[in-house]
PDB file of N, CA and C in Angstrom:
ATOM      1  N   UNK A   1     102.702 136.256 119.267  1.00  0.00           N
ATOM      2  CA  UNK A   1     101.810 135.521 118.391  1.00  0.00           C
ATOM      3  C   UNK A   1     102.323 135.553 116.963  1.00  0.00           C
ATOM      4  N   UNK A   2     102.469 136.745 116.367  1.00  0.00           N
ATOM      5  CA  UNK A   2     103.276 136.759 115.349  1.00  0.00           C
ATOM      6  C   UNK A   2     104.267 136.139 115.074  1.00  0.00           C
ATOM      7  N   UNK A   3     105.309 136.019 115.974  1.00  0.00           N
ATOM      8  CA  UNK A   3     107.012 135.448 115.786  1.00  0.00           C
ATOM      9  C   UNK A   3     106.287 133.628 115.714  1.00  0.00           C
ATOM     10  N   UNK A   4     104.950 133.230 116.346  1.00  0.00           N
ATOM     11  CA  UNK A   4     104.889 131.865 116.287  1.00  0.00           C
ATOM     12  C   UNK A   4     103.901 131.281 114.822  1.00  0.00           C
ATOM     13  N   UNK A   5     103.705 132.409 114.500  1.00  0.00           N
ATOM     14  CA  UNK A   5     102.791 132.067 112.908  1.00  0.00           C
ATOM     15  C   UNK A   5     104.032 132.296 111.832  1.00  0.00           C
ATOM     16  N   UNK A   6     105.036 132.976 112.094  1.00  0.00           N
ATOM     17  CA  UNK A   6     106.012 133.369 111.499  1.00  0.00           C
ATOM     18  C   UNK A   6     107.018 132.335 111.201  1.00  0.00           C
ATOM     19  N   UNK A   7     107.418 131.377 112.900  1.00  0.00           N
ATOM     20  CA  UNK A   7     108.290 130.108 112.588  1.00  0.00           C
ATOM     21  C   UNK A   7     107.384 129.113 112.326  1.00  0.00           C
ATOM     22  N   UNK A   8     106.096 128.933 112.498  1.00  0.00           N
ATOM     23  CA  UNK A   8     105.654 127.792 111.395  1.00  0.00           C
ATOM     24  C   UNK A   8     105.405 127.948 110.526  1.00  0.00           C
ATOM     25  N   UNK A   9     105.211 128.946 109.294  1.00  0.00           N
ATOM     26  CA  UNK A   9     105.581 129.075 108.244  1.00  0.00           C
ATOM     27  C   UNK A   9     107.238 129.040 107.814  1.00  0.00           C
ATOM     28  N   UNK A  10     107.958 129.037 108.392  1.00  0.00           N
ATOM     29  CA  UNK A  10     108.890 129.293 108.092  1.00  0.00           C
ATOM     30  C   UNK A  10     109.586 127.544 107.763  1.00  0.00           C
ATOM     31  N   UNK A  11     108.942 126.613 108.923  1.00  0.00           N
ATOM     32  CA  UNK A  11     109.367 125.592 109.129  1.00  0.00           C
ATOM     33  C   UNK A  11     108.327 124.395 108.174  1.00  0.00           C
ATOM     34  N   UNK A  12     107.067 125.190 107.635  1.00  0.00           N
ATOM     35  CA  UNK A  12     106.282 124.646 106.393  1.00  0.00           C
ATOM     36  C   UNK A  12     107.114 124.770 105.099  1.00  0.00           C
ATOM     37  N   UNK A  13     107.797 125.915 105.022  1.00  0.00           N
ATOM     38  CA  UNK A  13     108.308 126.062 103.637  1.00  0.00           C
ATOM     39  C   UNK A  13     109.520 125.697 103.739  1.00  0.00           C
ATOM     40  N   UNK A  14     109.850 124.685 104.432  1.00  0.00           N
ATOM     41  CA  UNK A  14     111.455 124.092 104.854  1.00  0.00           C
ATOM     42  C   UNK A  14     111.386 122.664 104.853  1.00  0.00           C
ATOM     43  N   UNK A  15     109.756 122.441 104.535  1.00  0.00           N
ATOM     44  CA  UNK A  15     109.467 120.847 104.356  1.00  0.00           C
ATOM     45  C   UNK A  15     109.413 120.385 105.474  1.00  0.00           C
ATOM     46  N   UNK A  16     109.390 120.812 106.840  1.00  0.00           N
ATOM     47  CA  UNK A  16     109.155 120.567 108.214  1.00  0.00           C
ATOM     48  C   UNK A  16     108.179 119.761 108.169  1.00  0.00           C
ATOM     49  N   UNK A  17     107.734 118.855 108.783  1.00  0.00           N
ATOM     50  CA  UNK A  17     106.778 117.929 109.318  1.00  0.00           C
ATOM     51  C   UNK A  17     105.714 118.060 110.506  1.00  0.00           C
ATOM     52  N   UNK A  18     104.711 118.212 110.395  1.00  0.00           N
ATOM     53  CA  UNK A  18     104.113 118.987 111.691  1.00  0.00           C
ATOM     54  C   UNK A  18     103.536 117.230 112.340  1.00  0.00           C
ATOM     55  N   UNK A  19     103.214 115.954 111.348  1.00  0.00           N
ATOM     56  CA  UNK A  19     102.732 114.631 111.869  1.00  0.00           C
ATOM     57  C   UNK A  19     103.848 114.348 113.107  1.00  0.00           C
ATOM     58  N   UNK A  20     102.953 113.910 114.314  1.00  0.00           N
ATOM     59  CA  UNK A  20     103.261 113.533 115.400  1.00  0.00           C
ATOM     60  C   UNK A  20     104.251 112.151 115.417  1.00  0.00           C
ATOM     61  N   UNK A  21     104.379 111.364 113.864  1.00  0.00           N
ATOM     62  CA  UNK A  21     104.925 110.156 113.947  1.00  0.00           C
ATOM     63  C   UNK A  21     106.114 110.371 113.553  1.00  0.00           C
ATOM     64  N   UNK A  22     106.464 111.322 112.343  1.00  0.00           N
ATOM     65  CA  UNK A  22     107.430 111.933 110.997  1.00  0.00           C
ATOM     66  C   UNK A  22     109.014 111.401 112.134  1.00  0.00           C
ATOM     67  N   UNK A  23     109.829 110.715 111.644  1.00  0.00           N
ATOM     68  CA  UNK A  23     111.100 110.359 112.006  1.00  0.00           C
ATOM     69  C   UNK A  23     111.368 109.422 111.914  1.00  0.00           C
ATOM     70  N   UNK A  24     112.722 108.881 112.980  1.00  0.00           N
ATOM     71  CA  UNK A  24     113.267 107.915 112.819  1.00  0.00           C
ATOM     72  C   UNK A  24     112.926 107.109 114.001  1.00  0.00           C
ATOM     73  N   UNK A  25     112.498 105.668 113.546  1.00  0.00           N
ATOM     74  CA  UNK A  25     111.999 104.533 114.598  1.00  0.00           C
ATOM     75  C   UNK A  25     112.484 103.407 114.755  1.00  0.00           C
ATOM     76  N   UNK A  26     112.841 102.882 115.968  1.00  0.00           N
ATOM     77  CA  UNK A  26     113.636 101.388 116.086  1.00  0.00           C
ATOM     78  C   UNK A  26     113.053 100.976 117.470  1.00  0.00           C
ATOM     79  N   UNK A  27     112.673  99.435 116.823  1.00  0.00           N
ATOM     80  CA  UNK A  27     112.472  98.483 117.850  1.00  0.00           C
ATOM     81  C   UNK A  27     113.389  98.049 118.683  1.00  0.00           C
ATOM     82  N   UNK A  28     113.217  98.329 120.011  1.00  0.00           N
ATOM     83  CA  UNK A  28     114.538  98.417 120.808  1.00  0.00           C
ATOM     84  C   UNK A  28     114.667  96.653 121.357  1.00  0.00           C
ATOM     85  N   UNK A  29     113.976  95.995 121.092  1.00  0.00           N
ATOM     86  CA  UNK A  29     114.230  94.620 121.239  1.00  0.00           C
ATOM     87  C   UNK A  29     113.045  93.553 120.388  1.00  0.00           C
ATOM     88  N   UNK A  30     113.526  92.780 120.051  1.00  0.00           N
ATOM     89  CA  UNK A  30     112.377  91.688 119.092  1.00  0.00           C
ATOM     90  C   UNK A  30     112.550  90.281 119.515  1.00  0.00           C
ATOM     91  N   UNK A  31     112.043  89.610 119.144  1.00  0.00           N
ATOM     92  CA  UNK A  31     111.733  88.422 119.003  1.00  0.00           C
ATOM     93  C   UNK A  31     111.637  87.821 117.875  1.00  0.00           C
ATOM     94  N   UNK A  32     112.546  86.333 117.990  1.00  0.00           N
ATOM     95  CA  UNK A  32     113.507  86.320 118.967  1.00  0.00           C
ATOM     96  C   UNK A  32     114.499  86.917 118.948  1.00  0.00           C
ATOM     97  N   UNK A  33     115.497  87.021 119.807  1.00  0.00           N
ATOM     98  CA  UNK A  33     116.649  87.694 120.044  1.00  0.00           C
ATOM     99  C   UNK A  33     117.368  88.429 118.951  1.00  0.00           C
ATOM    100  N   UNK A  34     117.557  89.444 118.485  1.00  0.00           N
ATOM    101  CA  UNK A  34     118.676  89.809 117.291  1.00  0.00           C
ATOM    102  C   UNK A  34     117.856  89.901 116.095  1.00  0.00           C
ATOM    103  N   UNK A  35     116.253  89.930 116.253  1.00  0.00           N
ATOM    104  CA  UNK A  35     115.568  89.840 115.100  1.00  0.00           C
ATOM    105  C   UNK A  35     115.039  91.592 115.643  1.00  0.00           C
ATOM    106  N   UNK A  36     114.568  92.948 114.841  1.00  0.00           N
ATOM    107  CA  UNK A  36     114.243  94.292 115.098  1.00  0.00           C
ATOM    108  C   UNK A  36     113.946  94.792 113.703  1.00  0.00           C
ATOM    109  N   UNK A  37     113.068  95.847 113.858  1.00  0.00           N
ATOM    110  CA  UNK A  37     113.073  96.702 112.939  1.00  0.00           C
ATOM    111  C   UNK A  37     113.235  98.134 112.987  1.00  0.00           C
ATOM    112  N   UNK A  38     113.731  98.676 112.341  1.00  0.00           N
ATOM    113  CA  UNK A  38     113.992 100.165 112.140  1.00  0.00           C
ATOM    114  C   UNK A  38     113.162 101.075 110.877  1.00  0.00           C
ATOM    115  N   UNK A  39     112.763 101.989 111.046  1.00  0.00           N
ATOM    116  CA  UNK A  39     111.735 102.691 109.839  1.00  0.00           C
ATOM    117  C   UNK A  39     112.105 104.321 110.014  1.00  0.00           C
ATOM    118  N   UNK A  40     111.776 104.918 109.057  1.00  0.00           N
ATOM    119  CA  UNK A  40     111.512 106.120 108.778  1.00  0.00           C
ATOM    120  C   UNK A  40     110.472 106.678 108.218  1.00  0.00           C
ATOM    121  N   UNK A  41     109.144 107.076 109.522  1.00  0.00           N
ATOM    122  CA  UNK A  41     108.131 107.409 108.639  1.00  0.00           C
ATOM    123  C   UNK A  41     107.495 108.909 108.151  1.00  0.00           C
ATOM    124  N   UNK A  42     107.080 109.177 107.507  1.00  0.00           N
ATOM    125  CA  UNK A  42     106.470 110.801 107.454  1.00  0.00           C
ATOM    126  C   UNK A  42     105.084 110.564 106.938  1.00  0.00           C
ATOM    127  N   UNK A  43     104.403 111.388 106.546  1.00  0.00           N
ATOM    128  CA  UNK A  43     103.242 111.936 106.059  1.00  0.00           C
ATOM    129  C   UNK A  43     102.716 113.426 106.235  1.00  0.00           C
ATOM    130  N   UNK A  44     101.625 113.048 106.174  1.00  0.00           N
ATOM    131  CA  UNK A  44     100.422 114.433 106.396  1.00  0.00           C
ATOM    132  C   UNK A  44      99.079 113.955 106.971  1.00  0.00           C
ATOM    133  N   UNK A  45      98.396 114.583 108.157  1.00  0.00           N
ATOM    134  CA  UNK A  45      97.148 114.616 108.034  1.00  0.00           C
ATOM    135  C   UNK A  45      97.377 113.625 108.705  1.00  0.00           C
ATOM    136  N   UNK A  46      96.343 112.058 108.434  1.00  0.00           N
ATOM    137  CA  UNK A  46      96.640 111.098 109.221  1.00  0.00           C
ATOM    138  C   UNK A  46      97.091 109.677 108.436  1.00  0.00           C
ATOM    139  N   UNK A  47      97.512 110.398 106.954  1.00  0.00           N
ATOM    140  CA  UNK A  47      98.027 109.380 106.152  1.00  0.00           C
ATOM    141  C   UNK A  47      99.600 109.204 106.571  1.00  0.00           C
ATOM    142  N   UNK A  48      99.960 108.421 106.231  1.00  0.00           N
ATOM    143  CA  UNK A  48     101.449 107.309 106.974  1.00  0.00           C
ATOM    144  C   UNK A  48     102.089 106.480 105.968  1.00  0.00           C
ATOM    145  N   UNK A  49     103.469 106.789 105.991  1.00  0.00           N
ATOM    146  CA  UNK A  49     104.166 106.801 104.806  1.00  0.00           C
ATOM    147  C   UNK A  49     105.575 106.588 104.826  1.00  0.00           C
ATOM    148  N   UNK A  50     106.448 105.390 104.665  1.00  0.00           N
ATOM    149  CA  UNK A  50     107.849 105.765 104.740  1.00  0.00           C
ATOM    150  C   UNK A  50     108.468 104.495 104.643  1.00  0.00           C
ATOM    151  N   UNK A  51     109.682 103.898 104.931  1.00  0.00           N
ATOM    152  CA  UNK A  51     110.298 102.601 104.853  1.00  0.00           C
ATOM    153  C   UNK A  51     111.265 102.238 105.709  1.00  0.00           C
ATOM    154  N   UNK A  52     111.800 101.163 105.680  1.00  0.00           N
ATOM    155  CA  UNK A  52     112.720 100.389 107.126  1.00  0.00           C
ATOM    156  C   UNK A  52     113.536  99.299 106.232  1.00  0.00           C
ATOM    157  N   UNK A  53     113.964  98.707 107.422  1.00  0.00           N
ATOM    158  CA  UNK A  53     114.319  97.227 107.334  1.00  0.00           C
ATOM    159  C   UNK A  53     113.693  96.095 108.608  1.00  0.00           C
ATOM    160  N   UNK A  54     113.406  94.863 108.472  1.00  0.00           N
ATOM    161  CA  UNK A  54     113.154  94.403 108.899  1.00  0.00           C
ATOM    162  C   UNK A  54     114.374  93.250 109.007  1.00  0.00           C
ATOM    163  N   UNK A  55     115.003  92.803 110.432  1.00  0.00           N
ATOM    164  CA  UNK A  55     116.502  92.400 110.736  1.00  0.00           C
ATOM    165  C   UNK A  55     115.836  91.057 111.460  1.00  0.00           C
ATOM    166  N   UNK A  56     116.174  90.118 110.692  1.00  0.00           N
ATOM    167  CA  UNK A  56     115.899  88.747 111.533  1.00  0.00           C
ATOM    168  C   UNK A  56     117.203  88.231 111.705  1.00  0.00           C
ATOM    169  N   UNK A  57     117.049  87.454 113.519  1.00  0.00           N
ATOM    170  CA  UNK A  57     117.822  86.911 113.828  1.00  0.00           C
ATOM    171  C   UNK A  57     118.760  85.466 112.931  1.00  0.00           C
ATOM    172  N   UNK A  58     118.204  84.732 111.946  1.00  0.00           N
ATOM    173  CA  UNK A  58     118.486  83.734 111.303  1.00  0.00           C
ATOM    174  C   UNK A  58     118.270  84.401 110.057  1.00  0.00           C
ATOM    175  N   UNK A  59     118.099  84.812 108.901  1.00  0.00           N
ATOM    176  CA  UNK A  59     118.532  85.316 107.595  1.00  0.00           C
ATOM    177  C   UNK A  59     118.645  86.819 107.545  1.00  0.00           C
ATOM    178  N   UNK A  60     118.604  86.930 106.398  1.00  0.00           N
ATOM    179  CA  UNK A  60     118.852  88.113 105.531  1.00  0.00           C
ATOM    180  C   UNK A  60     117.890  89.484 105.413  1.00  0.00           C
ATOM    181  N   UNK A  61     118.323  90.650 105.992  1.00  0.00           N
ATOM    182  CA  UNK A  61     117.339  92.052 106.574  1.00  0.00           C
ATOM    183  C   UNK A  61     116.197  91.827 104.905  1.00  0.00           C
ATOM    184  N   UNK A  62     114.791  92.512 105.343  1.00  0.00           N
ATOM    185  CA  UNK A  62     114.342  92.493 104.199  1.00  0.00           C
ATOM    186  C   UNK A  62     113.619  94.024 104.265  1.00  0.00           C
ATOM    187  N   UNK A  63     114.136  94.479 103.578  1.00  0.00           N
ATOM    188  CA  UNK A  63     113.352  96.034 102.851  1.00  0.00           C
ATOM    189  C   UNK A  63     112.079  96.202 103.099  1.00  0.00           C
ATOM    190  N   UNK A  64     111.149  97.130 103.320  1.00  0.00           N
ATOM    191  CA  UNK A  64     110.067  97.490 103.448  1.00  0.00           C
ATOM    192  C   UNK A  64     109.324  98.450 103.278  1.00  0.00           C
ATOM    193  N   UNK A  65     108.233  99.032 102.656  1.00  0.00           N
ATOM    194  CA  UNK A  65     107.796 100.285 102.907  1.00  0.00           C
ATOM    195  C   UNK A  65     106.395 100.133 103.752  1.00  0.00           C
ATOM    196  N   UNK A  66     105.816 101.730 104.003  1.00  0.00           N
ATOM    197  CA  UNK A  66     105.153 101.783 105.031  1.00  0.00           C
ATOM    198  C   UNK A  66     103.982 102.417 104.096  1.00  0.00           C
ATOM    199  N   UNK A  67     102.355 102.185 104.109  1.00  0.00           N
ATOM    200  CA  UNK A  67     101.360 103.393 104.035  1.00  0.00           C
ATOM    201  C   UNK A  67     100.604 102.654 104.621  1.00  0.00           C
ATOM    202  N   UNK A  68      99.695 103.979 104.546  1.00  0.00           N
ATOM    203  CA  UNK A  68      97.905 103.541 105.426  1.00  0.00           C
ATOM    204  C   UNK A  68      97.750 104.919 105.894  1.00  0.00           C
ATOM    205  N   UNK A  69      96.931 104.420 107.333  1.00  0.00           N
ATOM    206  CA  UNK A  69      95.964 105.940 107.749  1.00  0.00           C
ATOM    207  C   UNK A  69      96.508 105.897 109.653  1.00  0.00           C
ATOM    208  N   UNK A  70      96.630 106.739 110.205  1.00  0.00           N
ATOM    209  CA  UNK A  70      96.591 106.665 111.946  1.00  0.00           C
ATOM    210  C   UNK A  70      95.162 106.704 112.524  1.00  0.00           C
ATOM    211  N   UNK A  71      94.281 106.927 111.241  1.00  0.00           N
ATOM    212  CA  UNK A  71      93.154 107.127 111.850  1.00  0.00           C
ATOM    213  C   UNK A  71      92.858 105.814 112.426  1.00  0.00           C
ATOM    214  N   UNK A  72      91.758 105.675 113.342  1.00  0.00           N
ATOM    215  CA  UNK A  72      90.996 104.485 113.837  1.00  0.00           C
ATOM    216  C   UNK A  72      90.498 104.112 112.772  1.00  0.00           C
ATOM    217  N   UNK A  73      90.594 103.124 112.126  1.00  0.00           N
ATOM    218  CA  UNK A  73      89.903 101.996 111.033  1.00  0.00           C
ATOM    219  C   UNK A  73      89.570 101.065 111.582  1.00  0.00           C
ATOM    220  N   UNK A  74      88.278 100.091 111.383  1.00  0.00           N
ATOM    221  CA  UNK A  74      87.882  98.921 111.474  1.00  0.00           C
ATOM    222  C   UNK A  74      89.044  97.905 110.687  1.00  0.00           C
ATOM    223  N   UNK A  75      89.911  97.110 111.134  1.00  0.00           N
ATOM    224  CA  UNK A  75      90.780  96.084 110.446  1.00  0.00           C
ATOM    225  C   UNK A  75      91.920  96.960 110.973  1.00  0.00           C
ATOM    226  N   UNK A  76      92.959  96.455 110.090  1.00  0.00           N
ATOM    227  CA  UNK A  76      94.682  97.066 109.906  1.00  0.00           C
ATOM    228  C   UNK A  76      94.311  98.429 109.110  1.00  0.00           C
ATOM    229  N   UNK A  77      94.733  99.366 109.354  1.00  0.00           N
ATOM    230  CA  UNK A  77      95.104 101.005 108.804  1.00  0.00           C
ATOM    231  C   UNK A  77      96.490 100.941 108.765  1.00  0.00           C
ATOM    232  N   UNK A  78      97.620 100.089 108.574  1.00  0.00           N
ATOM    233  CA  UNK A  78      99.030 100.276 108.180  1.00  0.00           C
ATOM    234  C   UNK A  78      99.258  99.377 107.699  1.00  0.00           C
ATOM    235  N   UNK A  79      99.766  99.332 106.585  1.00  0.00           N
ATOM    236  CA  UNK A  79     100.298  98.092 105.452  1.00  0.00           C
ATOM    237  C   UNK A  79     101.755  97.967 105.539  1.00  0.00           C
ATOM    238  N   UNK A  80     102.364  97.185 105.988  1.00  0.00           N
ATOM    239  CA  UNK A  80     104.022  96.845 105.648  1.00  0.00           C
ATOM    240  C   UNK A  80     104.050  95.762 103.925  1.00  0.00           C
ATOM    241  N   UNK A  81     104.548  96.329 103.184  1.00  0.00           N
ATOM    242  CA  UNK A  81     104.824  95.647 102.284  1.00  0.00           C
ATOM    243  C   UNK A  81     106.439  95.680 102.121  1.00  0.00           C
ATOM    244  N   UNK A  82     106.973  94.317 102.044  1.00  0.00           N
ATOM    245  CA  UNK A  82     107.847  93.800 102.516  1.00  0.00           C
ATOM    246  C   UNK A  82     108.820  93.666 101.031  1.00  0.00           C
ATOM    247  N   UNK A  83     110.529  93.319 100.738  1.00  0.00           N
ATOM    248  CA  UNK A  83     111.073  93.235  99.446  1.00  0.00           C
ATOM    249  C   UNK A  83     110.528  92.483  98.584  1.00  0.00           C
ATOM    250  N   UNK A  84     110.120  90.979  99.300  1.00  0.00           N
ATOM    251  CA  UNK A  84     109.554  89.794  98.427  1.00  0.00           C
ATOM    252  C   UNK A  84     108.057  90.065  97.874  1.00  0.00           C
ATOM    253  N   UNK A  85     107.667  90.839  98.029  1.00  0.00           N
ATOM    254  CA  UNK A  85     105.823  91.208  98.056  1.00  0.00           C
ATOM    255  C   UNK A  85     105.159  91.153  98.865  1.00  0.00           C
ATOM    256  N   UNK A  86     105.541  90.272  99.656  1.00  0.00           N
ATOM    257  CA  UNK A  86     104.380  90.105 101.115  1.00  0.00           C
ATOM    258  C   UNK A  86     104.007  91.603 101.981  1.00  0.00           C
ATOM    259  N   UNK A  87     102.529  91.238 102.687  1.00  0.00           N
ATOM    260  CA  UNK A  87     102.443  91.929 103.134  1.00  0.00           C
ATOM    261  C   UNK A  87     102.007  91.428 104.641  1.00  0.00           C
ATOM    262  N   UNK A  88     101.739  92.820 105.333  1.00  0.00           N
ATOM    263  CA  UNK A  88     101.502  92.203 106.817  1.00  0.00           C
ATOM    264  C   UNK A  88     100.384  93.583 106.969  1.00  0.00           C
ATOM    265  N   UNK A  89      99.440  93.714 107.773  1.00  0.00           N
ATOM    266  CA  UNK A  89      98.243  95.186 108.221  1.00  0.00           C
ATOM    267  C   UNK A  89      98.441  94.783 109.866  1.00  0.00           C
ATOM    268  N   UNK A  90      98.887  96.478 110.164  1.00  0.00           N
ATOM    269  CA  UNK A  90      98.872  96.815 111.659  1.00  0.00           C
ATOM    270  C   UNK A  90      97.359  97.575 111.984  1.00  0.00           C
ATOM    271  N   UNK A  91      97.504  97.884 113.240  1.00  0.00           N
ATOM    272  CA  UNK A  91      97.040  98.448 113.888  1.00  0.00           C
ATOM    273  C   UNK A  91      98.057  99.732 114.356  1.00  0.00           C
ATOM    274  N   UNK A  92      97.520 101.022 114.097  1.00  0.00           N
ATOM    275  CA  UNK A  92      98.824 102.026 114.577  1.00  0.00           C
ATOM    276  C   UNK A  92      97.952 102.315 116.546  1.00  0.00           C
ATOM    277  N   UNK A  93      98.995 103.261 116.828  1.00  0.00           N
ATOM    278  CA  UNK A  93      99.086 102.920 118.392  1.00  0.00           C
ATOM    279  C   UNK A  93      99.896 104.054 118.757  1.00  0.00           C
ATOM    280  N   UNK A  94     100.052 105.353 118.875  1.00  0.00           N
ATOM    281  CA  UNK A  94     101.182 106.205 119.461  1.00  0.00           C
ATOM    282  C   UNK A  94     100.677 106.830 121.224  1.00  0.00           C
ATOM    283  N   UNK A  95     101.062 105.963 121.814  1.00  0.00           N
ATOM    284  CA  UNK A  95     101.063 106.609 123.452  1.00  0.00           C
ATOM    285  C   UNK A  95     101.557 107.561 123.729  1.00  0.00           C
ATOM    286  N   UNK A  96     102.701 108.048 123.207  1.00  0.00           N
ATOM    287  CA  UNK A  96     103.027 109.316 123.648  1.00  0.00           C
ATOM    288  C   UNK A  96     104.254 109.651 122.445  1.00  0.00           C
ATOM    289  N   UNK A  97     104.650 111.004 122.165  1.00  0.00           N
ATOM    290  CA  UNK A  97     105.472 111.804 121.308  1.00  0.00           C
ATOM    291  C   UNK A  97     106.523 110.400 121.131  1.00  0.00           C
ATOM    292  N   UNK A  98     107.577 109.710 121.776  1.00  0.00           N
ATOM    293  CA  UNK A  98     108.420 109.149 121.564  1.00  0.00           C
ATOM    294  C   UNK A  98     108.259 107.361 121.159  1.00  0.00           C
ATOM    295  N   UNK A  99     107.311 107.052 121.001  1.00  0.00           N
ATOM    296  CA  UNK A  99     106.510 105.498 121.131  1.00  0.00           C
ATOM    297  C   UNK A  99     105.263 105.315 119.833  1.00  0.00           C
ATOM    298  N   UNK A 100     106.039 104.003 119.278  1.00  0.00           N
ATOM    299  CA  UNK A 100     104.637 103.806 118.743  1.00  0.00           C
ATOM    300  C   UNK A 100     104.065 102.583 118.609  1.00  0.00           C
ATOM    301  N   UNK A 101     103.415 101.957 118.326  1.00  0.00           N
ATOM    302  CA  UNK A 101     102.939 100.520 118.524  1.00  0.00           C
ATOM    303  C   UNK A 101     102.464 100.345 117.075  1.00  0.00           C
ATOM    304  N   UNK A 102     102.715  99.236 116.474  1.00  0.00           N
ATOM    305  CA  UNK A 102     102.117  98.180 115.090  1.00  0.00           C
ATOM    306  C   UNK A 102     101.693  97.289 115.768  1.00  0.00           C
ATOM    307  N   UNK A 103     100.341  96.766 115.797  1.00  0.00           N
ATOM    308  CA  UNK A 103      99.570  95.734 116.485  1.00  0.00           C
ATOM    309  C   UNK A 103      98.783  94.888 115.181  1.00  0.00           C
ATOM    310  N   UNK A 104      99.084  93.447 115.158  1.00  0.00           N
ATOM    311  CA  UNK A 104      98.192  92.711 114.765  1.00  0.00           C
ATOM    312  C   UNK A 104      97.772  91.400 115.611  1.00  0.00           C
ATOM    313  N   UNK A 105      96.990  90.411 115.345  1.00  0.00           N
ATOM    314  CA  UNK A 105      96.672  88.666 115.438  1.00  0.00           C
ATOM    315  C   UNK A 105      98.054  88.355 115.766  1.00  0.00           C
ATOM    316  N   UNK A 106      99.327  88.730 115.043  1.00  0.00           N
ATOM    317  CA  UNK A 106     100.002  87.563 115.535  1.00  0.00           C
ATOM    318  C   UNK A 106     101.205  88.010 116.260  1.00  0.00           C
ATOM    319  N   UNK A 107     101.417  89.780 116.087  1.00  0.00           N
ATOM    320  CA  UNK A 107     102.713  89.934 117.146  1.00  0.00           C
ATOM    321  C   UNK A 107     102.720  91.970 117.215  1.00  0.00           C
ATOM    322  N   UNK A 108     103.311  91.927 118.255  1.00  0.00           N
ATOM    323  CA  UNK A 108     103.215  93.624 118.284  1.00  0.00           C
ATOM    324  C   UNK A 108     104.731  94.006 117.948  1.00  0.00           C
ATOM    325  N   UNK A 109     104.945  95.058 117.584  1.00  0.00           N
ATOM    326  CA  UNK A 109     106.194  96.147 117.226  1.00  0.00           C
ATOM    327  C   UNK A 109     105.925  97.483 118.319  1.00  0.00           C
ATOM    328  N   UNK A 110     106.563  97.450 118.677  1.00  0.00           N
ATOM    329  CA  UNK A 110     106.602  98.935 119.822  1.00  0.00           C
ATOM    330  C   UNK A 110     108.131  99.471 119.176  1.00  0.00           C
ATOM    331  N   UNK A 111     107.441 100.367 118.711  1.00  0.00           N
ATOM    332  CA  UNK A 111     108.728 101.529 118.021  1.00  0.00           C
ATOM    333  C   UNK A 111     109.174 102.110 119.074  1.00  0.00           C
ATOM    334  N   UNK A 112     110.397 102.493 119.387  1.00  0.00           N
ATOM    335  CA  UNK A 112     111.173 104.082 119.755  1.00  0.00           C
ATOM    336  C   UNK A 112     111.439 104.900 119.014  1.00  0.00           C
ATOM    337  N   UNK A 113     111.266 106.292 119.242  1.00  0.00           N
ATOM    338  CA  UNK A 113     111.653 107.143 118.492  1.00  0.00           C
ATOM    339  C   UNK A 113     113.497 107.501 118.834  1.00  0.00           C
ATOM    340  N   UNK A 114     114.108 107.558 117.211  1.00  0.00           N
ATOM    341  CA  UNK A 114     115.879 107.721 117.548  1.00  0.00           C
ATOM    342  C   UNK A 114     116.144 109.557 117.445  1.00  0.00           C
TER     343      UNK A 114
END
């Protein structure tokens, strides 16, 4: 019991991440073809936090960052705000340790974890 209060402190004061989402994520296929995104997210608690690229098949990748909440919210609880300003609100979604889902109205993102 000790040695396990011992390595999570150890791995708190090492900036360790205890959020179930904290890493690296890529859409392993998009629509259409050759269009994906990749992110890196972290936080705390059930706030959500981090940035990507977004890779379309016909132009130019566009920058992004990530916040919001994992909690269940009424509406979108994840904001993508995008290089140009735009924005887009998900729905978060994690089925299991390696998977995560961005859900809105007009298209889903199913992350892998890398």
């Amino acid at each position: 019991m000790r040695w396990t209060v011992i390595s999570m402190l150890m791995i708190a004061a090492c900036g360790g991440s205890s959020v179930e989402w904290a890493g690296k994520w890529r859409q392993p296929a998009g629509l259409p073809a050759g269009s994906y995104m990749v992110a890196t997210l972290g936080g705390s608690g059930t706030t959500i936090t981090g940035g990507g690229t977004q890779y379309r098949e016909a132009g130019m990748p566009a920058a992004f960052t990530v916040q919001g909440t994992t909690a269940p919210v009424p509406g979108p609880g994840v904001t993508i705000t995008y290089s140009d300003s735009s924005t887009e609100g998900f729905s978060f979604g994690q089925p299991d340790h390696n998977h995560l889902t961005l859900q809105n109205a007009q298209r889903t993102v199913n992350l892998t974890r890398e």
